[in-house]
N, C-alpha and C. Protein backbone atom coordinates (compact mmCIF):
# COMPACT_ATOMS: atom_id res chain seq x y z
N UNK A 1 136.80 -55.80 50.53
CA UNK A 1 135.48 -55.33 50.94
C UNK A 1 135.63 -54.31 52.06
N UNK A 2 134.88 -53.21 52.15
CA UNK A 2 134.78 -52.03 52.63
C UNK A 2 133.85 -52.13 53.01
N UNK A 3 133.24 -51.23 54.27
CA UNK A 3 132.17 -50.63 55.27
C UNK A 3 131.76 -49.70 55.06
N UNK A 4 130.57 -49.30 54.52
CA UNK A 4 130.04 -47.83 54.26
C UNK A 4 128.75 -47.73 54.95
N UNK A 5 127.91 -46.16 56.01
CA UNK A 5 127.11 -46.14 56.44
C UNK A 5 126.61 -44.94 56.01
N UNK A 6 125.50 -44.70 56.02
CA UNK A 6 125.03 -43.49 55.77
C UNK A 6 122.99 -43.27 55.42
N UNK A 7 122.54 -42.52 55.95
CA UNK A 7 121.53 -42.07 56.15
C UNK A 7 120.80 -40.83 55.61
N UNK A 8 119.08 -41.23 55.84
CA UNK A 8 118.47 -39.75 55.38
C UNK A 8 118.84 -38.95 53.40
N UNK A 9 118.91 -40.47 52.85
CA UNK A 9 119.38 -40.06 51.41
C UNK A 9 118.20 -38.84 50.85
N UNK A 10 117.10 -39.59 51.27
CA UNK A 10 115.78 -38.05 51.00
C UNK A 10 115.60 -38.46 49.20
N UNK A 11 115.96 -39.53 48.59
CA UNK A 11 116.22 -39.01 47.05
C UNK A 11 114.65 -39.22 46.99
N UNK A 12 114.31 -38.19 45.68
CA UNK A 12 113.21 -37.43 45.20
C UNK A 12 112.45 -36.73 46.26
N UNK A 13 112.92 -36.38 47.38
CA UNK A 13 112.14 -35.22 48.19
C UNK A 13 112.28 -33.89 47.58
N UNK A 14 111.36 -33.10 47.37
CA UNK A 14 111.13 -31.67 47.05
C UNK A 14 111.56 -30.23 47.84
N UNK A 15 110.97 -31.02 48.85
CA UNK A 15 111.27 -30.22 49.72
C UNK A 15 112.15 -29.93 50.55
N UNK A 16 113.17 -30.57 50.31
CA UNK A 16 114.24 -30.81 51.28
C UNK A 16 115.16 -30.47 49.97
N UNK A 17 114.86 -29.99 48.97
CA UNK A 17 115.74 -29.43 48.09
C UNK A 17 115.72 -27.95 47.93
N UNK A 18 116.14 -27.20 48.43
CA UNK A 18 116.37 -25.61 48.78
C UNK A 18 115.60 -25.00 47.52
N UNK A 19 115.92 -24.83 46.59
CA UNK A 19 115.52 -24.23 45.05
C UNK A 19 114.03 -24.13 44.78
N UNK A 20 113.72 -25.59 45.00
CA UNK A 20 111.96 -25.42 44.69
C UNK A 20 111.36 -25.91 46.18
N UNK A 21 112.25 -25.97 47.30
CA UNK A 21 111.41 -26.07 48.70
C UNK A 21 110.06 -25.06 49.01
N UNK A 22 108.80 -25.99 49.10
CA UNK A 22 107.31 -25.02 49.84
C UNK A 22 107.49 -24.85 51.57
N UNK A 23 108.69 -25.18 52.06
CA UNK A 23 108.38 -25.12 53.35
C UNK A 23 108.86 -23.47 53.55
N UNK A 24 108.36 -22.91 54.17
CA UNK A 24 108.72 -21.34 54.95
C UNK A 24 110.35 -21.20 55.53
N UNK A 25 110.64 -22.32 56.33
CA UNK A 25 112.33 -22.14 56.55
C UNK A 25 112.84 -23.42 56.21
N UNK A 26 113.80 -22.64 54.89
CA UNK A 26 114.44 -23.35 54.41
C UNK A 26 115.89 -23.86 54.85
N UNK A 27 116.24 -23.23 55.76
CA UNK A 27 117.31 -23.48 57.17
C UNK A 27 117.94 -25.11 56.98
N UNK A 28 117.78 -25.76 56.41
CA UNK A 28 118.04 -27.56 56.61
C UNK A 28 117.86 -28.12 55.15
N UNK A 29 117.11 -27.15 54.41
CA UNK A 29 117.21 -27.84 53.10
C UNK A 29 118.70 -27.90 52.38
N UNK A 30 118.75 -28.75 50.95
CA UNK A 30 119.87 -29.00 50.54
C UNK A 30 120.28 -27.97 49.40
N UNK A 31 121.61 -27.27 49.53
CA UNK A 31 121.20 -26.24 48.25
C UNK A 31 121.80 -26.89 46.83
N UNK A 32 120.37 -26.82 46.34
CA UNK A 32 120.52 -27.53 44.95
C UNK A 32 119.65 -27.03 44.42
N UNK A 33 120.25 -26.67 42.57
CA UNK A 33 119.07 -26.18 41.79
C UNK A 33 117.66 -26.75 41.63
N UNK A 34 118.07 -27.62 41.61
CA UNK A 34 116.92 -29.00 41.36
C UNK A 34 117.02 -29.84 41.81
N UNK A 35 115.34 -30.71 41.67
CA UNK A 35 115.30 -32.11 42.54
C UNK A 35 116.42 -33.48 41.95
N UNK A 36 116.84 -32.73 40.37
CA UNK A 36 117.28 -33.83 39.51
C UNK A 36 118.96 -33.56 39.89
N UNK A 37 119.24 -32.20 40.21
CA UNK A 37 120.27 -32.20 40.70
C UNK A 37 121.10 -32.78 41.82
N UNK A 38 119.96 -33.21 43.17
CA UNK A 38 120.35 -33.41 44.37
C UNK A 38 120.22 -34.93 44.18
N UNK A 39 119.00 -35.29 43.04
CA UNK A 39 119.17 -37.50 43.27
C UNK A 39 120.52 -37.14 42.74
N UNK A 40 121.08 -36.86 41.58
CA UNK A 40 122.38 -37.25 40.85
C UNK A 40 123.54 -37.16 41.93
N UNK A 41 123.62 -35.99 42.96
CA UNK A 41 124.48 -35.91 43.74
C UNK A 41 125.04 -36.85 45.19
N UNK A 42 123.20 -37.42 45.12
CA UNK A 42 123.31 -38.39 46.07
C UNK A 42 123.73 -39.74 45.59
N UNK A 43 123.46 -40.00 44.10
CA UNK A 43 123.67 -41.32 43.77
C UNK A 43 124.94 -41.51 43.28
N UNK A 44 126.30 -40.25 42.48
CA UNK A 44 127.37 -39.96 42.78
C UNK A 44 128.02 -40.32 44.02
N UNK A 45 128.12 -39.26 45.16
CA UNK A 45 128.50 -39.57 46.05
C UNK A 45 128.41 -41.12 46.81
N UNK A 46 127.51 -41.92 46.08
CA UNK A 46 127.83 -43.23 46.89
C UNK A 46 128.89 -44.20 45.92
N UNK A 47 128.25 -43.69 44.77
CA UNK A 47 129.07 -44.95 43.48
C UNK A 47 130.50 -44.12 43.34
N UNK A 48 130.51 -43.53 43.80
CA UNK A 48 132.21 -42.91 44.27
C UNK A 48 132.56 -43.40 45.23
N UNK A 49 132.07 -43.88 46.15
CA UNK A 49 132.86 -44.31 47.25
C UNK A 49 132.53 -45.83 47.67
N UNK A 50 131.30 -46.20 47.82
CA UNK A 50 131.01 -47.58 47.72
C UNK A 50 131.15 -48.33 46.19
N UNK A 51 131.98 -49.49 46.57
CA UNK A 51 131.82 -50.41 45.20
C UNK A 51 131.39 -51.54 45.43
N UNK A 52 130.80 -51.98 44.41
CA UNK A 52 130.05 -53.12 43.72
C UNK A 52 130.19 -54.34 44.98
N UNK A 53 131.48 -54.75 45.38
CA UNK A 53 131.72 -55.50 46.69
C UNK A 53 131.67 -55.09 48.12
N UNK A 54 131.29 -53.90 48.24
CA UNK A 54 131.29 -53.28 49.60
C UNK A 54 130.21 -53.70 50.02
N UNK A 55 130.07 -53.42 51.52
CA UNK A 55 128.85 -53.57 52.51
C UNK A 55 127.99 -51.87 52.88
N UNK A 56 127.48 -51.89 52.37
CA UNK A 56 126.41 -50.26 52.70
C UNK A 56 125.11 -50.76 53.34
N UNK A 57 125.88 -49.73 55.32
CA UNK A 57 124.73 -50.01 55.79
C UNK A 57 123.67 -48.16 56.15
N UNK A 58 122.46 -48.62 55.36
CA UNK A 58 122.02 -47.42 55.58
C UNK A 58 120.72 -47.24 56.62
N UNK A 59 120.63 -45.93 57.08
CA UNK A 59 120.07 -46.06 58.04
C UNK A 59 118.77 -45.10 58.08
N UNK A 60 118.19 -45.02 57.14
CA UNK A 60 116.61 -44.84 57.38
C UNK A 60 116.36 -43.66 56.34
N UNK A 61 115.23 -43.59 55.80
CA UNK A 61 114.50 -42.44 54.71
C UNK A 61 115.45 -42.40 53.48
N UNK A 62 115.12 -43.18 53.12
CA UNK A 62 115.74 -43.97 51.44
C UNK A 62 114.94 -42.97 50.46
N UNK A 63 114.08 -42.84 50.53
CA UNK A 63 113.40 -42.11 49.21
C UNK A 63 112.08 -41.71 49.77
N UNK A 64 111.67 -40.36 48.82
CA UNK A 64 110.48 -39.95 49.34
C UNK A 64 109.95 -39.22 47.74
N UNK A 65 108.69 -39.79 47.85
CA UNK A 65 107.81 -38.42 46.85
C UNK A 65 107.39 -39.88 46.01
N UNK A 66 107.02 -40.99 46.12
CA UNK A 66 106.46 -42.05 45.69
C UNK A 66 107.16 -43.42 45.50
N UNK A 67 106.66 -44.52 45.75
CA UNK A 67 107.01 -45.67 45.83
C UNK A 67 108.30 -46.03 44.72
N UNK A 68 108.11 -45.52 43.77
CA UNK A 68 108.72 -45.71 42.52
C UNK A 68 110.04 -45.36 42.47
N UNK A 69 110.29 -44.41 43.60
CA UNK A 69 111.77 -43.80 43.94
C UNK A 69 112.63 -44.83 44.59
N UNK A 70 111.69 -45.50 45.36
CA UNK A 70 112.54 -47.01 46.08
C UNK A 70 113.64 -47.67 45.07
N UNK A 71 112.68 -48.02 43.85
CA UNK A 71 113.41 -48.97 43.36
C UNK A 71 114.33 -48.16 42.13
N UNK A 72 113.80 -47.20 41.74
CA UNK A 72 114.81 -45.58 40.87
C UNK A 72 116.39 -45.77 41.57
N UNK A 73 116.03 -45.33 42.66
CA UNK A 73 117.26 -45.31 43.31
C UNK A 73 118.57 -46.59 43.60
N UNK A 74 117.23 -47.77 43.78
CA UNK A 74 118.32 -49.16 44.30
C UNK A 74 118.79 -49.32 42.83
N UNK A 75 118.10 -48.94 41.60
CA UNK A 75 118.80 -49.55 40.42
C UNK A 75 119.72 -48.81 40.20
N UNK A 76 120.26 -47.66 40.71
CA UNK A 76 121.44 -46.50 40.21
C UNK A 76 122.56 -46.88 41.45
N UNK A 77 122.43 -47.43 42.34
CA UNK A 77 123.18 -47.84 43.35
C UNK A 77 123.91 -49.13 42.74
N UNK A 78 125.33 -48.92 42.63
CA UNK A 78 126.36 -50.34 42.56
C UNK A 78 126.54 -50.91 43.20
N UNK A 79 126.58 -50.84 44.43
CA UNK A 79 126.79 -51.61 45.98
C UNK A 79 125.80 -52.78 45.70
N UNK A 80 125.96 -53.78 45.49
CA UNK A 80 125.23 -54.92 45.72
C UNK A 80 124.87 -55.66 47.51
N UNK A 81 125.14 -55.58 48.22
CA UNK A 81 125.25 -55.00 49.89
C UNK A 81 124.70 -54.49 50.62
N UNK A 82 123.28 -54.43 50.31
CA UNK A 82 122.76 -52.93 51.20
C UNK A 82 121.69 -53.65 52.57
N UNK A 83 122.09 -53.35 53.46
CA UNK A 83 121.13 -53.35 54.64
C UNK A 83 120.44 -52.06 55.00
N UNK A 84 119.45 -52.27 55.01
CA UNK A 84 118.12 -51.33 55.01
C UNK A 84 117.78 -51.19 56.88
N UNK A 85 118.37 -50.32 57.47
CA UNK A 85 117.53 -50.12 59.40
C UNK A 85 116.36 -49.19 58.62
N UNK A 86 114.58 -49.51 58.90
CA UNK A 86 114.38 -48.70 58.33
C UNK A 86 113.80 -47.04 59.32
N UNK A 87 113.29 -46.10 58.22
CA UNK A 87 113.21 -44.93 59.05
C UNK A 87 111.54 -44.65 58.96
N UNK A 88 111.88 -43.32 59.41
CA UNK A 88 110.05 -43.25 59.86
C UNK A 88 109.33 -42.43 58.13
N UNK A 89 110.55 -42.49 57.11
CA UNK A 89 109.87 -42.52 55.67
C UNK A 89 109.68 -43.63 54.87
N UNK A 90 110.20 -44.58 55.71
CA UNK A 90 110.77 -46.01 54.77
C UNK A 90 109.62 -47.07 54.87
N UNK A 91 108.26 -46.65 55.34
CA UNK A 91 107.02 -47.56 55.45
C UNK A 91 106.50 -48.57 54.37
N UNK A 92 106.73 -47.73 53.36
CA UNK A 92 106.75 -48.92 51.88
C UNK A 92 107.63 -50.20 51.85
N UNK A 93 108.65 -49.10 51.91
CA UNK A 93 109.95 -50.87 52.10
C UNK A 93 109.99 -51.99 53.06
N UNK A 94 109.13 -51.53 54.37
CA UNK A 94 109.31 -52.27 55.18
C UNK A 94 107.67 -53.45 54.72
N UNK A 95 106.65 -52.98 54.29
CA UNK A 95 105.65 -52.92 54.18
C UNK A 95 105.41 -54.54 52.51
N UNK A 96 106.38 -53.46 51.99
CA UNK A 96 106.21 -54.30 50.44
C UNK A 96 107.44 -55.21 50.16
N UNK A 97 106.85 -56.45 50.14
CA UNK A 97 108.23 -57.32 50.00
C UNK A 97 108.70 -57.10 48.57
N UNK A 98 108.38 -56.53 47.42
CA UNK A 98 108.68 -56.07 46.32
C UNK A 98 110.14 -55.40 46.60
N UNK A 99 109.60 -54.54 47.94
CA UNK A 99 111.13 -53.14 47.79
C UNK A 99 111.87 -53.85 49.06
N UNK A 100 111.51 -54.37 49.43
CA UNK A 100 112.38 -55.26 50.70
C UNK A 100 113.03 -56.15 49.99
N UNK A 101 112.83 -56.68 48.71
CA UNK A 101 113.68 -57.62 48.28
C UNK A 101 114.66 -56.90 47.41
N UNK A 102 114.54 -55.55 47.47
CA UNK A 102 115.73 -54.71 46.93
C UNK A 102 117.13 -54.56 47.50
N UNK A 103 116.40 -54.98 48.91
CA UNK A 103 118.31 -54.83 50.26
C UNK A 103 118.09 -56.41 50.40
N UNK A 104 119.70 -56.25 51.01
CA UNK A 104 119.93 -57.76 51.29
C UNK A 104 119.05 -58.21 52.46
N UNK A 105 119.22 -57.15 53.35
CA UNK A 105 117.60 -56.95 54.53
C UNK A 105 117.18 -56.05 55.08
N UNK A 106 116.34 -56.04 55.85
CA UNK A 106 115.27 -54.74 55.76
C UNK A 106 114.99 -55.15 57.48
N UNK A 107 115.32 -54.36 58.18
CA UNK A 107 115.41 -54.18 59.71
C UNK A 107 114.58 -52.83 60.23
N UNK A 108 113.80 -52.90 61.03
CA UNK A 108 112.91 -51.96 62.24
C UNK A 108 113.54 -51.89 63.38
N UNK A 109 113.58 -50.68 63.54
CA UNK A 109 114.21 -50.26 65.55
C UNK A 109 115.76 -50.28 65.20
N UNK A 110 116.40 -51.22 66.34
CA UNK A 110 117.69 -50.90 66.84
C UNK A 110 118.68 -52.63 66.14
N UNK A 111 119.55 -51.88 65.38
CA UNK A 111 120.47 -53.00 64.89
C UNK A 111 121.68 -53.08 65.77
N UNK A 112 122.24 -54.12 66.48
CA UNK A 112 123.87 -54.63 66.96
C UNK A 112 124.38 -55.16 66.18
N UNK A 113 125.87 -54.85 65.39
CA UNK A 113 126.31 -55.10 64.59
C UNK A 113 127.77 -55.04 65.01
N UNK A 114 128.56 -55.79 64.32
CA UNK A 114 129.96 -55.69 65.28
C UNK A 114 130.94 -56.08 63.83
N UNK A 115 132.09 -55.28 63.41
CA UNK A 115 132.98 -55.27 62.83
C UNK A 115 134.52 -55.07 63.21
N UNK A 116 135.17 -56.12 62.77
CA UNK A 116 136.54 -55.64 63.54
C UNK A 116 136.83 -55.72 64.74
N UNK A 117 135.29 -56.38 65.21
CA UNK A 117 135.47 -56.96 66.97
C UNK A 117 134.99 -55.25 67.34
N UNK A 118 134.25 -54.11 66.38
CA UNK A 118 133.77 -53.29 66.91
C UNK A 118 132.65 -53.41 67.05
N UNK A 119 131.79 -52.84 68.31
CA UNK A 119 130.15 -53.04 68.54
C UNK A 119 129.43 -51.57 68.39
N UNK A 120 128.70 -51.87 67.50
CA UNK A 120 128.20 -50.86 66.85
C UNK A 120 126.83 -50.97 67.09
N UNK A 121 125.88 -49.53 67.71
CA UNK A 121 124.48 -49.58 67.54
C UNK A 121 124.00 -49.30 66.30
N UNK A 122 122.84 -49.57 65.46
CA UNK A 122 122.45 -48.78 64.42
C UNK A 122 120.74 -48.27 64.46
N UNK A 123 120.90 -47.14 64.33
CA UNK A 123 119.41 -46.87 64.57
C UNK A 123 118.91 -45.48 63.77
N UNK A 124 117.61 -45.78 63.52
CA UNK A 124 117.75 -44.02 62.04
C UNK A 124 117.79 -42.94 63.56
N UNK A 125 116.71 -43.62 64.62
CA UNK A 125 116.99 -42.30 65.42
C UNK A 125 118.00 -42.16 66.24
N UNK A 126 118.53 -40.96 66.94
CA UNK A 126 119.49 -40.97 67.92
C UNK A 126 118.90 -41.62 69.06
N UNK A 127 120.00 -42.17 69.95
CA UNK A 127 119.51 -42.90 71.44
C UNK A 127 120.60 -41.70 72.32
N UNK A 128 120.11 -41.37 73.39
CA UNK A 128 120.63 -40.92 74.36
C UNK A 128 121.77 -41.47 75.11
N UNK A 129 120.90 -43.32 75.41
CA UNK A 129 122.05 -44.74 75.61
C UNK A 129 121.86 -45.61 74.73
N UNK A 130 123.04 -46.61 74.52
CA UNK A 130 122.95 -47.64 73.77
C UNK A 130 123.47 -48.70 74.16
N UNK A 131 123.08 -49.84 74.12
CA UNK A 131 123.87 -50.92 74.66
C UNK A 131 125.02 -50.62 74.47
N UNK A 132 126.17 -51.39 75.87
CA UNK A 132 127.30 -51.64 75.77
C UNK A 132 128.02 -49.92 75.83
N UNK A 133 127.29 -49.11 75.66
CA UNK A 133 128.05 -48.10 75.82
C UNK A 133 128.99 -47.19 76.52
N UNK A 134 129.41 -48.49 77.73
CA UNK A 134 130.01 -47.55 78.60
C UNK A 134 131.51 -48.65 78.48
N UNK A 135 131.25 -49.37 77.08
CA UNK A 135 132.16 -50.44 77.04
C UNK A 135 133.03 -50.20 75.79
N UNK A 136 132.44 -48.83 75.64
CA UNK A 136 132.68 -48.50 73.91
C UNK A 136 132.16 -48.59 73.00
N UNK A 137 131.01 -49.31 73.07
CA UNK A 137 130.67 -49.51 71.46
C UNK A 137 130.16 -48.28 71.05
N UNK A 138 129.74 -48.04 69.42
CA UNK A 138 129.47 -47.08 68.86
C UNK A 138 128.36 -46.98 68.70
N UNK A 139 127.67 -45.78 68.44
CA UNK A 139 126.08 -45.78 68.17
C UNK A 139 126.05 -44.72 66.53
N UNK A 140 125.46 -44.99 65.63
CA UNK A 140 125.38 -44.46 64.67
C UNK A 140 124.14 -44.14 63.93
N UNK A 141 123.78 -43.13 63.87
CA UNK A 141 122.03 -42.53 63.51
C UNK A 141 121.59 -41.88 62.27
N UNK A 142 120.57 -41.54 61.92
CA UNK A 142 120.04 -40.17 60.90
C UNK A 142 119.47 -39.49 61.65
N UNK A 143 118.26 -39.35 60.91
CA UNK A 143 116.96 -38.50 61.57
C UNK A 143 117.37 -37.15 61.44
N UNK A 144 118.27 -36.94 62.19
CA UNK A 144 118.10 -35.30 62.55
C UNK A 144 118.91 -34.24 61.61
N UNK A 145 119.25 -34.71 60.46
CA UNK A 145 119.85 -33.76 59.98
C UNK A 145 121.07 -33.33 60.51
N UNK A 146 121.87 -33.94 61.56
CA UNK A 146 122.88 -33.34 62.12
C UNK A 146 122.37 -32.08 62.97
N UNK A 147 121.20 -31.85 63.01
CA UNK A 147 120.62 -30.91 63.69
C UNK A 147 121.43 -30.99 65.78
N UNK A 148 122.34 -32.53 65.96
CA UNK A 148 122.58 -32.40 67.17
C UNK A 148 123.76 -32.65 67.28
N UNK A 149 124.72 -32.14 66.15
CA UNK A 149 126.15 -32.49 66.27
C UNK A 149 126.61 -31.74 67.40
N UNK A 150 125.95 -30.87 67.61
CA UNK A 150 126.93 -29.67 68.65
C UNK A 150 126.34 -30.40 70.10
N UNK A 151 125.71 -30.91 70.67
CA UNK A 151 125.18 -30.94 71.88
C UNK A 151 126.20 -31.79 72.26
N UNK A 152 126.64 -31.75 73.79
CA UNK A 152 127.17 -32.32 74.75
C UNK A 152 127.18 -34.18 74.33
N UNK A 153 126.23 -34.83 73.75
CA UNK A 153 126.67 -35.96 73.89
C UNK A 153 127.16 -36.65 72.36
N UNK A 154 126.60 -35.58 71.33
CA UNK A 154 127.36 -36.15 70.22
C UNK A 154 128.99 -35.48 70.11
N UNK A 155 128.81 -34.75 70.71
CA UNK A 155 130.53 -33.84 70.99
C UNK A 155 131.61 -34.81 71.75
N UNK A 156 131.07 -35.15 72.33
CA UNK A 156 131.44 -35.69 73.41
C UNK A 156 132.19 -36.97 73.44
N UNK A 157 131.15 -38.12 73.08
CA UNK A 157 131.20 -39.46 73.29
C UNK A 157 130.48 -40.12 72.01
N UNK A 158 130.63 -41.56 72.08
CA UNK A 158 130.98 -41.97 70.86
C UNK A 158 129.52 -42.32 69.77
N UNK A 159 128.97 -41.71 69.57
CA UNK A 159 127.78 -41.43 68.82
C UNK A 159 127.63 -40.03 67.61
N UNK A 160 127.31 -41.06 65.92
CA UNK A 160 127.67 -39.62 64.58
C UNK A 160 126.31 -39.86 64.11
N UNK A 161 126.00 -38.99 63.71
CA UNK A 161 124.78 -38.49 62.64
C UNK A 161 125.86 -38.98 61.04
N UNK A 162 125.15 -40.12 60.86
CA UNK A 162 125.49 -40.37 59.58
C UNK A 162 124.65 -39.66 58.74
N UNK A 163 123.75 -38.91 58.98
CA UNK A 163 123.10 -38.23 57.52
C UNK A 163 123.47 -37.96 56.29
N UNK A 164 123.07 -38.23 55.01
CA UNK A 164 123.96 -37.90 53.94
C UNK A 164 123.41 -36.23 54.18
N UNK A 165 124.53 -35.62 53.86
CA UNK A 165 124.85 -34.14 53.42
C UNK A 165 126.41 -33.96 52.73
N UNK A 166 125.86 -34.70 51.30
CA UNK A 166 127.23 -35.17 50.19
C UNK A 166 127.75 -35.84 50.82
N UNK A 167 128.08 -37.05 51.93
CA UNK A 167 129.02 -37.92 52.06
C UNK A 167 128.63 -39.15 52.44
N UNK A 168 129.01 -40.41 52.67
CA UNK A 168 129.51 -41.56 52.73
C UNK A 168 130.01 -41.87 53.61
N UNK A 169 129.70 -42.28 54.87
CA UNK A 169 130.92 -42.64 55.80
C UNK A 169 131.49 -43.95 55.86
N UNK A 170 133.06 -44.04 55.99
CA UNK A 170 133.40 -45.22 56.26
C UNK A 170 133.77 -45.64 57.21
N UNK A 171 133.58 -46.87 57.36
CA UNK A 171 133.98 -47.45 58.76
C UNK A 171 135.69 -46.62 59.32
N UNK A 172 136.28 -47.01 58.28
CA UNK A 172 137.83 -46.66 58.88
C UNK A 172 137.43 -45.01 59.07
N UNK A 173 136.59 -43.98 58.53
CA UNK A 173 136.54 -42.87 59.15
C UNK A 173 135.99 -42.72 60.75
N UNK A 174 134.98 -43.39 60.40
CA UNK A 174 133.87 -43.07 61.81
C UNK A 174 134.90 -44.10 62.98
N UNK A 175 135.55 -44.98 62.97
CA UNK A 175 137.04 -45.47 63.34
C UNK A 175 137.87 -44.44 63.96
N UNK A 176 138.22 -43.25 63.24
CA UNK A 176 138.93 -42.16 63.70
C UNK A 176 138.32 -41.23 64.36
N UNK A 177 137.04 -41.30 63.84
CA UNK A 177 136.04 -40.31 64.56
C UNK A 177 136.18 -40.64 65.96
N UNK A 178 135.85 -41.40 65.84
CA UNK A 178 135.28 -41.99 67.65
C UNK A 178 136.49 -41.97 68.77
N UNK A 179 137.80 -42.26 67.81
CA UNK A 179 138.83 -42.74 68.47
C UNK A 179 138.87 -41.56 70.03
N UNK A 180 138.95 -40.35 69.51
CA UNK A 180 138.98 -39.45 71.31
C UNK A 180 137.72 -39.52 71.74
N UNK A 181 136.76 -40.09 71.74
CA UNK A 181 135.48 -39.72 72.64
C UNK A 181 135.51 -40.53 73.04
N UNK A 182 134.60 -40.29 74.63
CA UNK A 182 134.97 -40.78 75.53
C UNK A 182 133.20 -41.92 75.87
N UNK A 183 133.79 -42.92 76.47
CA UNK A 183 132.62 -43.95 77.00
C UNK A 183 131.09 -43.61 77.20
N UNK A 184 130.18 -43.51 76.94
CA UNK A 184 128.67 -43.24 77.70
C UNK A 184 128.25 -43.75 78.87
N UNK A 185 127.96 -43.40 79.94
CA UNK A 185 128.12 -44.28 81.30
C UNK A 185 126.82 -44.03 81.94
N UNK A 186 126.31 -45.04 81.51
CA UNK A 186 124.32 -44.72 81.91
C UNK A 186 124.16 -46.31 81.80
C-alpha cells in the first residue's frame, strides 16, 4: 500500500479547460482540446499511479459542472481509499450523504494526519502556519493552482500545492520534496 495526494481535479469544468474556456484570461486554464479530453487525462493519470490498494488523499474541488460528475468520476477511479478534505467546490459532497458515501470520508477545514511517524497538515487552502510547523511537519494544499509556488514560503519551507496539473503525488515524492526545506517558525 502506497500514499497518494492530490487536488483541484476540476473534472467536468469547462472552463478551466483552455479550448472551449468563456473566461477572458485563459492564463491558468488546462490546455486541452476538450472537456472529454482533460476528464480522461485526469482519470488516467490517477489509475496510473494509484492502485486499487492504495490510500488517495485528495484535497478539495473533485468535480464541477453538476452533481452527476461526483459520482462519473468516483466510478472511473480504482483506488478504493479515498479521503475527501473538502474544497470550496465540493458543497454537494459534503452536503449529500449519497456522494459522501462515495469516499471512505469526507472532512471540512484542516486535516492532521501522520504517516511514517510524518505529521502532515491537509487543507484545500494554503495556511501561512500550520501546526507543529516549526517541528517539521508538512503542510499540503490546492486551491491555488500553484499560482504560489514561487513565493518565499512555498520555496522555502515545507509546504506543496498538490494541485493536479497531470500528476499524482506520492508520499515518497513530496518525502524528497520537503527533505531541504527548512522549518516554519511562527
Amino acid at each position: 500500500m502506497s500514499y497518494y495526494f492530490v487536488a483541484d481535479l476540476h473534472y467536468g469544468h469547462a472552463n478551466i479547460c483552455k479550448a472551449i474556456s468563456k473566461w477572458s484570461n485563459k492564463s491558468t486554464c488546462r490546455d486541452f482540446e476538450s472537456i472529454d479530453d482533460m476528464n480522461q487525462a485526469i482519470v488516467n493519470s490517477i489509475n496510473s499511479r494509484v492502485g486499487k490498494d492504495d490510500v488517495l488523499f485528495f484535497l478539495g474541488d473533485w468535480s464541477f459542472g453538476g452533481v452527476d460528475n461526483v459520482k462519473i468520476l468516483r466510478d472511473k477511479i480504482e483506488c478504493e481509499t479515498i479521503y475527501c478534505i473538502a474544497g470550496n467546490h465540493d458543497y454537494n459532497i459534503v452536503k449529500k450523504e449519497n456522494l459522501r458515501g462515495l469516499f471512505t470520508e469526507v472532512y471540512k477545514g484542516i486535516q492532521n494526519i501522520v504517516i511514517e511517524n510524518q505529521s502532515i497538515i491537509l487543507c484545500h487552502f494554503p495556511l501561512e502556519s500550520w501546526e507543529n510547523s516549526s517541528k517539521g511537519s508538512w503542510h499540503l494544499h490546492g486551491h491555488t493552482h500553484h499560482e504560489l509556488d514561487n513565493t518565499e514560503i512555498s520555496k522555502e519551507y515545507k509546504r506543496l500545492d498538490v494541485g493536479w496539473e497531470g500528476k499524482v503525488y506520492s508520499f515518497e515524492e513530496i518525502k524528497e520534496y520537503m527533505e531541504p526545506r527548512k522549518n516554519k517558525i511562527i
